[in-house]
PDB file of N, CA and C in Angstrom:
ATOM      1  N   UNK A   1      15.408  32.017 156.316  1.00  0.00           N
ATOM      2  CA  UNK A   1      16.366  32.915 155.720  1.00  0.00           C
ATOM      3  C   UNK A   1      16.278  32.746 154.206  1.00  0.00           C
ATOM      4  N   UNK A   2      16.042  33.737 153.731  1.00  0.00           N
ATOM      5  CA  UNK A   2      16.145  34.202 151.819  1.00  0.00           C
ATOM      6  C   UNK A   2      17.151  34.496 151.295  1.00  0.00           C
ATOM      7  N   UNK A   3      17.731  34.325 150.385  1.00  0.00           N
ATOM      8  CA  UNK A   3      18.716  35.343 149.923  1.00  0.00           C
ATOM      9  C   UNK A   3      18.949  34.582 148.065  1.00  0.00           C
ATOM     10  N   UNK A   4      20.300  35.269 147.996  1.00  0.00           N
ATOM     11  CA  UNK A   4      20.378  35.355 146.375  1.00  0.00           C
ATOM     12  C   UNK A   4      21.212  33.466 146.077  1.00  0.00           C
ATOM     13  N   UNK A   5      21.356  33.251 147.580  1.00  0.00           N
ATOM     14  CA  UNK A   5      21.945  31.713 147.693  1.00  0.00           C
ATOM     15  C   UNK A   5      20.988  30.888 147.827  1.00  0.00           C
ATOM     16  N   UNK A   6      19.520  31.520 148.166  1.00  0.00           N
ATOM     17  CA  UNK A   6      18.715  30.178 148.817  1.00  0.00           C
ATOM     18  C   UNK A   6      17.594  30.712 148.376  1.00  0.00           C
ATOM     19  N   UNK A   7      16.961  31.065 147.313  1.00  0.00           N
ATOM     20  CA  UNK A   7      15.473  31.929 147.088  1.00  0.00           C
ATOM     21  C   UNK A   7      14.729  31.296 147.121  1.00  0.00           C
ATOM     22  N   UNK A   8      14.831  29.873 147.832  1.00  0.00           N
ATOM     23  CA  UNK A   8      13.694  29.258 148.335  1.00  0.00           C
ATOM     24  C   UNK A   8      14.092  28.741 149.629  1.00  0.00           C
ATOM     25  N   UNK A   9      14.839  29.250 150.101  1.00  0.00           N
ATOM     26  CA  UNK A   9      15.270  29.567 152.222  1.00  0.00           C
ATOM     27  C   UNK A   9      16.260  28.719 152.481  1.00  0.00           C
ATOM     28  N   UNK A  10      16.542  29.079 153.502  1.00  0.00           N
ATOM     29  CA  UNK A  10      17.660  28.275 154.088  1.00  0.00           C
ATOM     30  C   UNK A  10      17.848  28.492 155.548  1.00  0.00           C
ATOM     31  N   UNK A  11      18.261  27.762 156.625  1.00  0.00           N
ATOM     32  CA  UNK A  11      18.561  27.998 158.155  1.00  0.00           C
ATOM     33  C   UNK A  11      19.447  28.915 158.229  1.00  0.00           C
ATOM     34  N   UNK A  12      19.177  29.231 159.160  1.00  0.00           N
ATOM     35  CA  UNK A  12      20.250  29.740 159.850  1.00  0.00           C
ATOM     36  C   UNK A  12      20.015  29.963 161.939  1.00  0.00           C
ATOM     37  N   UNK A  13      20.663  29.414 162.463  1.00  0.00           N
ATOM     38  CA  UNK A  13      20.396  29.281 164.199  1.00  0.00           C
ATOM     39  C   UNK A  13      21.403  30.475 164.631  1.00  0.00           C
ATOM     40  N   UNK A  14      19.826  31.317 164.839  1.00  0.00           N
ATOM     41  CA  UNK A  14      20.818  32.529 165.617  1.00  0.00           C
ATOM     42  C   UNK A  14      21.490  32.192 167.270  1.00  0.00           C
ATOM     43  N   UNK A  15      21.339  31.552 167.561  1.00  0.00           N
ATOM     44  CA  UNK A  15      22.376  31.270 168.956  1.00  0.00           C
ATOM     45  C   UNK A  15      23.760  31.409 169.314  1.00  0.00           C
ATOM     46  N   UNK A  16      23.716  31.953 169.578  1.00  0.00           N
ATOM     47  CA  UNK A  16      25.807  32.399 169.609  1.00  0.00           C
ATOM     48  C   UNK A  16      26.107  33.101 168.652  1.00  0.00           C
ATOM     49  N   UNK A  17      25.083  33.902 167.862  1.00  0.00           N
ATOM     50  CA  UNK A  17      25.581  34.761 167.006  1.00  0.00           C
ATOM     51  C   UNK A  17      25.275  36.437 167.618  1.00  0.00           C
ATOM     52  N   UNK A  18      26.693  36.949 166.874  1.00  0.00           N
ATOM     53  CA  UNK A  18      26.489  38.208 167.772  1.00  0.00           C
ATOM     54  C   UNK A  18      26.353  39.319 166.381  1.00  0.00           C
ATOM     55  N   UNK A  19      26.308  38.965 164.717  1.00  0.00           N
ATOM     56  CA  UNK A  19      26.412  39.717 164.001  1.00  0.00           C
ATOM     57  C   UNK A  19      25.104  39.248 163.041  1.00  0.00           C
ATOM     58  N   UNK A  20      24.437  40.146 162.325  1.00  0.00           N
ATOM     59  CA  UNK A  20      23.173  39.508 161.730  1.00  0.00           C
ATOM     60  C   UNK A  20      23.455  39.661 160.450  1.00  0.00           C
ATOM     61  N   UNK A  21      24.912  40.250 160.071  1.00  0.00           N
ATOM     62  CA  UNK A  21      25.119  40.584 159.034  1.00  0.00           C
ATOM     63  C   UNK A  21      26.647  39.934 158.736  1.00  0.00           C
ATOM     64  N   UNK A  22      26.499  39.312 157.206  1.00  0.00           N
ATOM     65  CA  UNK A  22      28.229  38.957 156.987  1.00  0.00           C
ATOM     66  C   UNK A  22      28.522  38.803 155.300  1.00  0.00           C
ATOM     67  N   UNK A  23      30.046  39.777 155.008  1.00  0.00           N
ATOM     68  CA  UNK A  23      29.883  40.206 153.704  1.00  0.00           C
ATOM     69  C   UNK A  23      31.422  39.789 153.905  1.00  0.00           C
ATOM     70  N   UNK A  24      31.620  39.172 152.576  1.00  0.00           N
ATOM     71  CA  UNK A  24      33.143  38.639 152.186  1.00  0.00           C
ATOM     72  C   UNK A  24      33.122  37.455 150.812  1.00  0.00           C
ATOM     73  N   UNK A  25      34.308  37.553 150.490  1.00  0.00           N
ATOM     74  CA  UNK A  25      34.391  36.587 149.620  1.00  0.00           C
ATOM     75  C   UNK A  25      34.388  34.988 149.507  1.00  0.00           C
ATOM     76  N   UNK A  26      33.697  34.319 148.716  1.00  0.00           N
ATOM     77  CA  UNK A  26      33.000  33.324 149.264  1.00  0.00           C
ATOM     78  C   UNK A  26      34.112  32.087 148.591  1.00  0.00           C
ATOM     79  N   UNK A  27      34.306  31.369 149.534  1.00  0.00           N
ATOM     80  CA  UNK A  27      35.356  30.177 149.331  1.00  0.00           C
ATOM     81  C   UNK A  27      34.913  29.036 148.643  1.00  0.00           C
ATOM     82  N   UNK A  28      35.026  28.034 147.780  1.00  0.00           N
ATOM     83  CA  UNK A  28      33.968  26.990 148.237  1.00  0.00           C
ATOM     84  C   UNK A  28      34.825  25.694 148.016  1.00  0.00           C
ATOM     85  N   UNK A  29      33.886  24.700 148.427  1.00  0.00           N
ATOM     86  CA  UNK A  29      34.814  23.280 148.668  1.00  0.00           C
ATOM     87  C   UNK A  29      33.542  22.380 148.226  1.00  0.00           C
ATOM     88  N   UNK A  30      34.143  21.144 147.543  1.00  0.00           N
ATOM     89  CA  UNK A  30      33.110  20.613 147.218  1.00  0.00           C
ATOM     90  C   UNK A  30      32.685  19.114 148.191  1.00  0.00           C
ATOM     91  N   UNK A  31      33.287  19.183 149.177  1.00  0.00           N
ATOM     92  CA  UNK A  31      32.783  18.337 150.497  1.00  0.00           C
ATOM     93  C   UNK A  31      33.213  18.961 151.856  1.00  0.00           C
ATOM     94  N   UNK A  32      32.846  18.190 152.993  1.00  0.00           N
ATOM     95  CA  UNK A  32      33.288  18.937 154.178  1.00  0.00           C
ATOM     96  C   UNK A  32      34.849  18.174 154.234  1.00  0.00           C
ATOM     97  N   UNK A  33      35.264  17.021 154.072  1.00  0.00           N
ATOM     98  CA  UNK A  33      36.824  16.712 153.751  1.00  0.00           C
ATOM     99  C   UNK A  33      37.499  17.983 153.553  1.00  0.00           C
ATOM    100  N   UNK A  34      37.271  18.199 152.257  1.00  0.00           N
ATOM    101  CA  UNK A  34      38.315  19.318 151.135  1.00  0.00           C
ATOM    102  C   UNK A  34      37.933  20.621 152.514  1.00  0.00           C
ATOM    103  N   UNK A  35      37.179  20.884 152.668  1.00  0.00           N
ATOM    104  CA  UNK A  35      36.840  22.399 153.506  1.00  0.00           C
ATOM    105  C   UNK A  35      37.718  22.236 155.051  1.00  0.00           C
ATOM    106  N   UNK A  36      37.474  20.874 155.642  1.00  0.00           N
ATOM    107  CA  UNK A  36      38.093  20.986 156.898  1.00  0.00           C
ATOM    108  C   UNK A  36      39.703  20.882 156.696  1.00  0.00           C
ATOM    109  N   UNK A  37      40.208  19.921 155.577  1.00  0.00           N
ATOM    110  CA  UNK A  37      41.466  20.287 155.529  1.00  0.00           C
ATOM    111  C   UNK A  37      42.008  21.245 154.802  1.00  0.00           C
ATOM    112  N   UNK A  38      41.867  22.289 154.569  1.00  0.00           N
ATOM    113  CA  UNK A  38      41.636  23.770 154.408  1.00  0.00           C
ATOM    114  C   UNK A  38      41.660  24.598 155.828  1.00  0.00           C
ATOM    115  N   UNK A  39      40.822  24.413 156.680  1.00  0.00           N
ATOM    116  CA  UNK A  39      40.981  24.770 158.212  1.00  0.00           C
ATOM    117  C   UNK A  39      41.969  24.529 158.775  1.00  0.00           C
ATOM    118  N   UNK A  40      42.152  23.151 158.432  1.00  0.00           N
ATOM    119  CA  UNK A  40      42.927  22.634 160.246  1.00  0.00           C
ATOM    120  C   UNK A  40      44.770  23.348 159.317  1.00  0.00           C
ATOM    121  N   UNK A  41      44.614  23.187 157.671  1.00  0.00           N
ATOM    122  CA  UNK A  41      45.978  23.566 157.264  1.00  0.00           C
ATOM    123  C   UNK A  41      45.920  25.465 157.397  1.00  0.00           C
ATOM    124  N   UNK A  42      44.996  26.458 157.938  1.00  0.00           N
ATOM    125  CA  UNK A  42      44.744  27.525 157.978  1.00  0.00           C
ATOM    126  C   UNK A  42      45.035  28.058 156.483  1.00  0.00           C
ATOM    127  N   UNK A  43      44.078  27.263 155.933  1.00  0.00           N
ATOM    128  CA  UNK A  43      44.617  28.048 154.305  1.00  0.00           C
ATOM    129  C   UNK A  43      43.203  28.471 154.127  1.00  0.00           C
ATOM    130  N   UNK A  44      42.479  29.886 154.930  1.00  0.00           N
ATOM    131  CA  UNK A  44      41.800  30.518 154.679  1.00  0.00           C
ATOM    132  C   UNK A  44      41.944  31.658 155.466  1.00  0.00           C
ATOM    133  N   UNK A  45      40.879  33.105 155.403  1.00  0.00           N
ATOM    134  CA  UNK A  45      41.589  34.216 155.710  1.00  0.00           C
ATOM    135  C   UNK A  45      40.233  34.664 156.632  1.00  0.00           C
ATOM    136  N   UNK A  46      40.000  35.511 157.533  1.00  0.00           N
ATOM    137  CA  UNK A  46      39.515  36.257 158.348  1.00  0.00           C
ATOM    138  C   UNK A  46      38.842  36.824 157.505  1.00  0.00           C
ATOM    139  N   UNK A  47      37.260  37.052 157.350  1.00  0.00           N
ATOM    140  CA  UNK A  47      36.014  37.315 156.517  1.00  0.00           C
ATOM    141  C   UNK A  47      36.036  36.875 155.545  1.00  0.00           C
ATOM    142  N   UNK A  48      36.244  35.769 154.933  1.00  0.00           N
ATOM    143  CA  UNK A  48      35.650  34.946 154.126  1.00  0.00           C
ATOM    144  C   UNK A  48      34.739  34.206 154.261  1.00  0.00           C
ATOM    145  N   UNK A  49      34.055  33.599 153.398  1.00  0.00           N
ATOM    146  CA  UNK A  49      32.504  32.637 153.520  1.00  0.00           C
ATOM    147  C   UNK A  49      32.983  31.643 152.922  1.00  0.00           C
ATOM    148  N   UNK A  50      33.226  30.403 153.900  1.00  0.00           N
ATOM    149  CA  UNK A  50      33.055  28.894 153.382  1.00  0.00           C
ATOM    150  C   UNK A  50      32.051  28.323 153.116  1.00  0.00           C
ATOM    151  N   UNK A  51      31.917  28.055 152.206  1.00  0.00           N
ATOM    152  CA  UNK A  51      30.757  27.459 151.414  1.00  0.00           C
ATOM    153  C   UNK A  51      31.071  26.033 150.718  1.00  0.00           C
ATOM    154  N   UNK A  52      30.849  25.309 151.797  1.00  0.00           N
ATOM    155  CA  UNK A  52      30.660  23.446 151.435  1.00  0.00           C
ATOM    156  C   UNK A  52      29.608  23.328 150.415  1.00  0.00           C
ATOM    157  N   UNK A  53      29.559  22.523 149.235  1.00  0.00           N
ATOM    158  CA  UNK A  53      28.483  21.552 148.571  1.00  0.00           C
ATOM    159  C   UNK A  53      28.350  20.282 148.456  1.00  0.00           C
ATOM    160  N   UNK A  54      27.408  19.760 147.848  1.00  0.00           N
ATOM    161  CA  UNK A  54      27.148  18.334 147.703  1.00  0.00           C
ATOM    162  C   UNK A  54      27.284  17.708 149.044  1.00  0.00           C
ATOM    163  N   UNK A  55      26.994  18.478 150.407  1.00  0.00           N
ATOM    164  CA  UNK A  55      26.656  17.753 151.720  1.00  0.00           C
ATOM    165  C   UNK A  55      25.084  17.613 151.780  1.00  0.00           C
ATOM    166  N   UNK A  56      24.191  17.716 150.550  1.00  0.00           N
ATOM    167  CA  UNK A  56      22.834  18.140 150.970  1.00  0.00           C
ATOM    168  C   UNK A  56      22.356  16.521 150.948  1.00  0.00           C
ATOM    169  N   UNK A  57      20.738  16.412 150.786  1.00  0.00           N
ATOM    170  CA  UNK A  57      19.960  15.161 150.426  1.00  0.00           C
ATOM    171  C   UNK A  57      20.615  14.545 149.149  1.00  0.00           C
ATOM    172  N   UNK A  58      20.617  15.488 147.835  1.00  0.00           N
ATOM    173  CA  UNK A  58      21.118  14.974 146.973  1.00  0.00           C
ATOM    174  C   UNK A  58      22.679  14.627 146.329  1.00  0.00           C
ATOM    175  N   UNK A  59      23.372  15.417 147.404  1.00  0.00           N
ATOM    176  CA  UNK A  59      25.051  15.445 147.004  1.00  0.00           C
ATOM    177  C   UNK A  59      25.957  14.636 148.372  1.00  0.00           C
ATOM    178  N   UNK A  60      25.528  14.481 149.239  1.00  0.00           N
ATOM    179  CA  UNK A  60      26.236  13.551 149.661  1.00  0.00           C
ATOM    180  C   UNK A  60      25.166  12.513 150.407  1.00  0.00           C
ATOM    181  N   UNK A  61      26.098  11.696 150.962  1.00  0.00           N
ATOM    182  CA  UNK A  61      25.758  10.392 151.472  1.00  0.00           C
ATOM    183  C   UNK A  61      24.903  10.749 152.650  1.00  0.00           C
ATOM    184  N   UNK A  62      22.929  11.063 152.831  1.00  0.00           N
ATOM    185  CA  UNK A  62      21.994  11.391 153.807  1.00  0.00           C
ATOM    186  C   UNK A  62      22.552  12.757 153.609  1.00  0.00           C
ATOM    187  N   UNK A  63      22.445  13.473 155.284  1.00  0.00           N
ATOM    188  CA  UNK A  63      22.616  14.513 154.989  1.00  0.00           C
ATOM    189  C   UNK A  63      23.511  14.588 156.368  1.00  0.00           C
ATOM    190  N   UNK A  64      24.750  14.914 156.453  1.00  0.00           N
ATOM    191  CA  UNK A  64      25.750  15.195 157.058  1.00  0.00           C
ATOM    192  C   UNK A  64      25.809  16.359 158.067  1.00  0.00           C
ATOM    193  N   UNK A  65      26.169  16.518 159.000  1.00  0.00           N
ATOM    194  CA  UNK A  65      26.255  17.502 160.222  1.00  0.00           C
ATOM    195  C   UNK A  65      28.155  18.132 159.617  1.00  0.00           C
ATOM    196  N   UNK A  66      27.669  19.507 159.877  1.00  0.00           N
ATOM    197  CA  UNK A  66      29.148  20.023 159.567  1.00  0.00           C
ATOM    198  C   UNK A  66      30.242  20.393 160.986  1.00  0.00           C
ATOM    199  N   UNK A  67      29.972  19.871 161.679  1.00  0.00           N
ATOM    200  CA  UNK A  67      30.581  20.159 163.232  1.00  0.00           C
ATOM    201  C   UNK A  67      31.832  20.007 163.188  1.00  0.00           C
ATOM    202  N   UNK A  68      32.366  19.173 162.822  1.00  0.00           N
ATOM    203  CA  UNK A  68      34.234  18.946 162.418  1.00  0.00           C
ATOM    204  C   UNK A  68      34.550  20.234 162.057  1.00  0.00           C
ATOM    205  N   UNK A  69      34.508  20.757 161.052  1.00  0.00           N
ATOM    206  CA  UNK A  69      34.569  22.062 160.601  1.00  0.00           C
ATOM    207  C   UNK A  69      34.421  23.112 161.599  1.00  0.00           C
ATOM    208  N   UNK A  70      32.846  23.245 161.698  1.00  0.00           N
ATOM    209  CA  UNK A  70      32.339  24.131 162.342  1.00  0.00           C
ATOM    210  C   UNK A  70      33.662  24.413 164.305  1.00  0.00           C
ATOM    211  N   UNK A  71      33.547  23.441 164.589  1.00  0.00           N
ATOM    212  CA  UNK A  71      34.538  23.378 165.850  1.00  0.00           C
ATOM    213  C   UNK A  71      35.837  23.232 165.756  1.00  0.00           C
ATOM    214  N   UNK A  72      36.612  23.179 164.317  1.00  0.00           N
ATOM    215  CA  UNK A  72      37.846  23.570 164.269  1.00  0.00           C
ATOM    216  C   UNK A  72      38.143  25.001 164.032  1.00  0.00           C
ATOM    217  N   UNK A  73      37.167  25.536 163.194  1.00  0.00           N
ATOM    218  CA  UNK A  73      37.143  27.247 162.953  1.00  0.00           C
ATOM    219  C   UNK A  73      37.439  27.238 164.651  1.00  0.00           C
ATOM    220  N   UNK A  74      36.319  27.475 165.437  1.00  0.00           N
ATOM    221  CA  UNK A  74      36.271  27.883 167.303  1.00  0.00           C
ATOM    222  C   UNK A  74      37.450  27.180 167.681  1.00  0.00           C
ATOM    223  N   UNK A  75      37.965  26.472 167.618  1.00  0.00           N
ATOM    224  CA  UNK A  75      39.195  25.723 167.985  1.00  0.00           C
ATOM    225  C   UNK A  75      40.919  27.071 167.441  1.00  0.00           C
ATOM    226  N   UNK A  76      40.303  27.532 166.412  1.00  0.00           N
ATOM    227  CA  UNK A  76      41.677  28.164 166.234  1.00  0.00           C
ATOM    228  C   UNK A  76      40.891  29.507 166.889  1.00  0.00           C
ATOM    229  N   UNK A  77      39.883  29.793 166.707  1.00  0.00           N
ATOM    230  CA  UNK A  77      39.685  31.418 167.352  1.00  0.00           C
ATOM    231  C   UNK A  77      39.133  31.980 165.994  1.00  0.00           C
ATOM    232  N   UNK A  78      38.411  31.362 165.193  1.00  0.00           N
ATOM    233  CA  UNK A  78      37.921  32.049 163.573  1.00  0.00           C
ATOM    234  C   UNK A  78      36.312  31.765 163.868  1.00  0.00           C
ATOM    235  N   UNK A  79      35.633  31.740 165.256  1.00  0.00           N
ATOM    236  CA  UNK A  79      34.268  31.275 164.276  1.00  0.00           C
ATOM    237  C   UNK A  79      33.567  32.071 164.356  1.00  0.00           C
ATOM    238  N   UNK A  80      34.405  33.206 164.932  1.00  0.00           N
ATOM    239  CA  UNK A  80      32.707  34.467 164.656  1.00  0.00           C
ATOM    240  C   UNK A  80      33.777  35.608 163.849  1.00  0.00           C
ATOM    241  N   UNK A  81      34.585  35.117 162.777  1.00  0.00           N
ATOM    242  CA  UNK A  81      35.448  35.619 162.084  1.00  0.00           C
ATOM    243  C   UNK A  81      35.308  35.223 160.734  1.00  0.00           C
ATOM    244  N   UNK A  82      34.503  33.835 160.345  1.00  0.00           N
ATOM    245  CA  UNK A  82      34.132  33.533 159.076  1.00  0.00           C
ATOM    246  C   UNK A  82      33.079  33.320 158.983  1.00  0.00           C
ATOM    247  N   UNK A  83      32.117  33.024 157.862  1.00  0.00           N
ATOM    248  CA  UNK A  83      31.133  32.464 157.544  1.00  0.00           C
ATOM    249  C   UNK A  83      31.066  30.995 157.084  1.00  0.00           C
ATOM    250  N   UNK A  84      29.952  30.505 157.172  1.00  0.00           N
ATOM    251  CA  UNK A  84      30.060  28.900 157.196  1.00  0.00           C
ATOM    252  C   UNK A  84      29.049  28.339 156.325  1.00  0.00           C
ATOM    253  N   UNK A  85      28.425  28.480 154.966  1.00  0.00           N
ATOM    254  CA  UNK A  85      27.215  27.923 154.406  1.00  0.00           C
ATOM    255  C   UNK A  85      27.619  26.781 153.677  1.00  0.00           C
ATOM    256  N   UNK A  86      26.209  25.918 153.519  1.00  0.00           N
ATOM    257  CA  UNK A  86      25.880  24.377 153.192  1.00  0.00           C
ATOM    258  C   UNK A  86      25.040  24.101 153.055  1.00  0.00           C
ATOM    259  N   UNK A  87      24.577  23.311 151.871  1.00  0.00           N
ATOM    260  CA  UNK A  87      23.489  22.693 151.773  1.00  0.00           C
ATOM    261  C   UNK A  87      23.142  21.439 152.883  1.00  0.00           C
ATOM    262  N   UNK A  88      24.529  20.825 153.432  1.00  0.00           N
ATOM    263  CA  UNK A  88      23.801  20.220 154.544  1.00  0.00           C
ATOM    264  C   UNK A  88      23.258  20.734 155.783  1.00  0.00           C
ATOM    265  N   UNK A  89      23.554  20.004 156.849  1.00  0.00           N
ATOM    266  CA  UNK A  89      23.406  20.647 158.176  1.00  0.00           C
ATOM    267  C   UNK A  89      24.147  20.599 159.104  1.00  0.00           C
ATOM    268  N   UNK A  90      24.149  21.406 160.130  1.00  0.00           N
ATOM    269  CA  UNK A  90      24.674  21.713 161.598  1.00  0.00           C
ATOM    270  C   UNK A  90      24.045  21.044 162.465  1.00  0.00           C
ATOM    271  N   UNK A  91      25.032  20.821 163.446  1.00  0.00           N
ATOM    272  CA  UNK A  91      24.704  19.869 164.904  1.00  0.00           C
ATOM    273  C   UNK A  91      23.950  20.981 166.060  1.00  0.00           C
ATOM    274  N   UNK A  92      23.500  20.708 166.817  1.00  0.00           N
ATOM    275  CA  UNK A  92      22.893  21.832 168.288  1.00  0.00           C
ATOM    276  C   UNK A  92      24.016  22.188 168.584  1.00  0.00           C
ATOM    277  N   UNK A  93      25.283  21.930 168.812  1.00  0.00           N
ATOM    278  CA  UNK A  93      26.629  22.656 169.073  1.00  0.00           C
ATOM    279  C   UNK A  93      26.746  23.905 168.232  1.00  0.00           C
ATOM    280  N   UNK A  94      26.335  23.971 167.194  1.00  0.00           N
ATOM    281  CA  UNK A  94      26.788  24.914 166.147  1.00  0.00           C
ATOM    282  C   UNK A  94      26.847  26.627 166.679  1.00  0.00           C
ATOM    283  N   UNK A  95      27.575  27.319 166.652  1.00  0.00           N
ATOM    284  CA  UNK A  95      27.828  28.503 167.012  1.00  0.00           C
ATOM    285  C   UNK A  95      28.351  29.541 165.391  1.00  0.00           C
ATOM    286  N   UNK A  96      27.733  30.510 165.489  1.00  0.00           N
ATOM    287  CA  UNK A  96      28.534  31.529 164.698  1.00  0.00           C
ATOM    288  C   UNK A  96      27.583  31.740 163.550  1.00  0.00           C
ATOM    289  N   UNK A  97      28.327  32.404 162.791  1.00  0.00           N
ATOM    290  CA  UNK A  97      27.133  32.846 161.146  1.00  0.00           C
ATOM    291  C   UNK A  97      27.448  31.371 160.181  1.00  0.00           C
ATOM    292  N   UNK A  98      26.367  30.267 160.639  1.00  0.00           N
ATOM    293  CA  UNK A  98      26.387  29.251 160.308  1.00  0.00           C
ATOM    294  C   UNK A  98      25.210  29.011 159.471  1.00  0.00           C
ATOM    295  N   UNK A  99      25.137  28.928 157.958  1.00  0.00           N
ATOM    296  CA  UNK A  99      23.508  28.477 157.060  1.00  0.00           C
ATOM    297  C   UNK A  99      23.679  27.551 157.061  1.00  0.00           C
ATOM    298  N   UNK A 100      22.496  26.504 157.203  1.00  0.00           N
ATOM    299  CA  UNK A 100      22.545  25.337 156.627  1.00  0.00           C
ATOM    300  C   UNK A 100      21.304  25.334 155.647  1.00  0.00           C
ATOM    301  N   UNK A 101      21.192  24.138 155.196  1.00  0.00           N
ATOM    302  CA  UNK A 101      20.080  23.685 154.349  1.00  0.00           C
ATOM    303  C   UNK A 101      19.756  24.222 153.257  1.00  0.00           C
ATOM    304  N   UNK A 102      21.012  24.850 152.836  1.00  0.00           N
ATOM    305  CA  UNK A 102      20.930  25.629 151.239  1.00  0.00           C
ATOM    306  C   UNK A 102      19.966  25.174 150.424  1.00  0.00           C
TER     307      UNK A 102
END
């Protein structure tokens, strides 16, 4: 995957995704901490793009699986309702319009 976030690629696992397309305003958090408690407090909105940083090789500690997150969105009923990008990565659980590897 290419884009104006990753012009040198990025994942994305189409599995459980039912939309190939996702446009909204982009949130961001500068760990998966700050982003999941943001979720679990529902202080985000239906088509927005969460966008975690510093989970990659160089910004956090290895490179981190975003699944906490990722399965509290599906836990309230938001995960094929937001977007989810990161420079780190996703677990094989991962479902929805999920990038990793920014």
């Amino acid at each position: 995957l290419k884009g104006n976030l990753a012009p040198e690629g990025a994942i994305v696992k189409i599995a459980g995704m039912s939309e190939l397309k996702f446009s909204g305003p982009a949130r961001c958090f500068d760990s998966e901490e700050e982003c999941f408690e943001a979720v679990t407090q529902r202080n985000y909105r239906e088509g927005e793009v969460l966008v975690i940083r510093y989970e990659g090789p160089r910004g956090g500690p290895g490179m981190r699986e975003m699944l906490s997150t990722t399965a509290a969105l599906y836990g309230q009923g938001m995960g094929g309702k937001v977007a989810l990008i990161t420079d780190g990565r996703f677990s094989g659980a991962t479902r929805g319009f999920c990038i990793g590897h920014v």
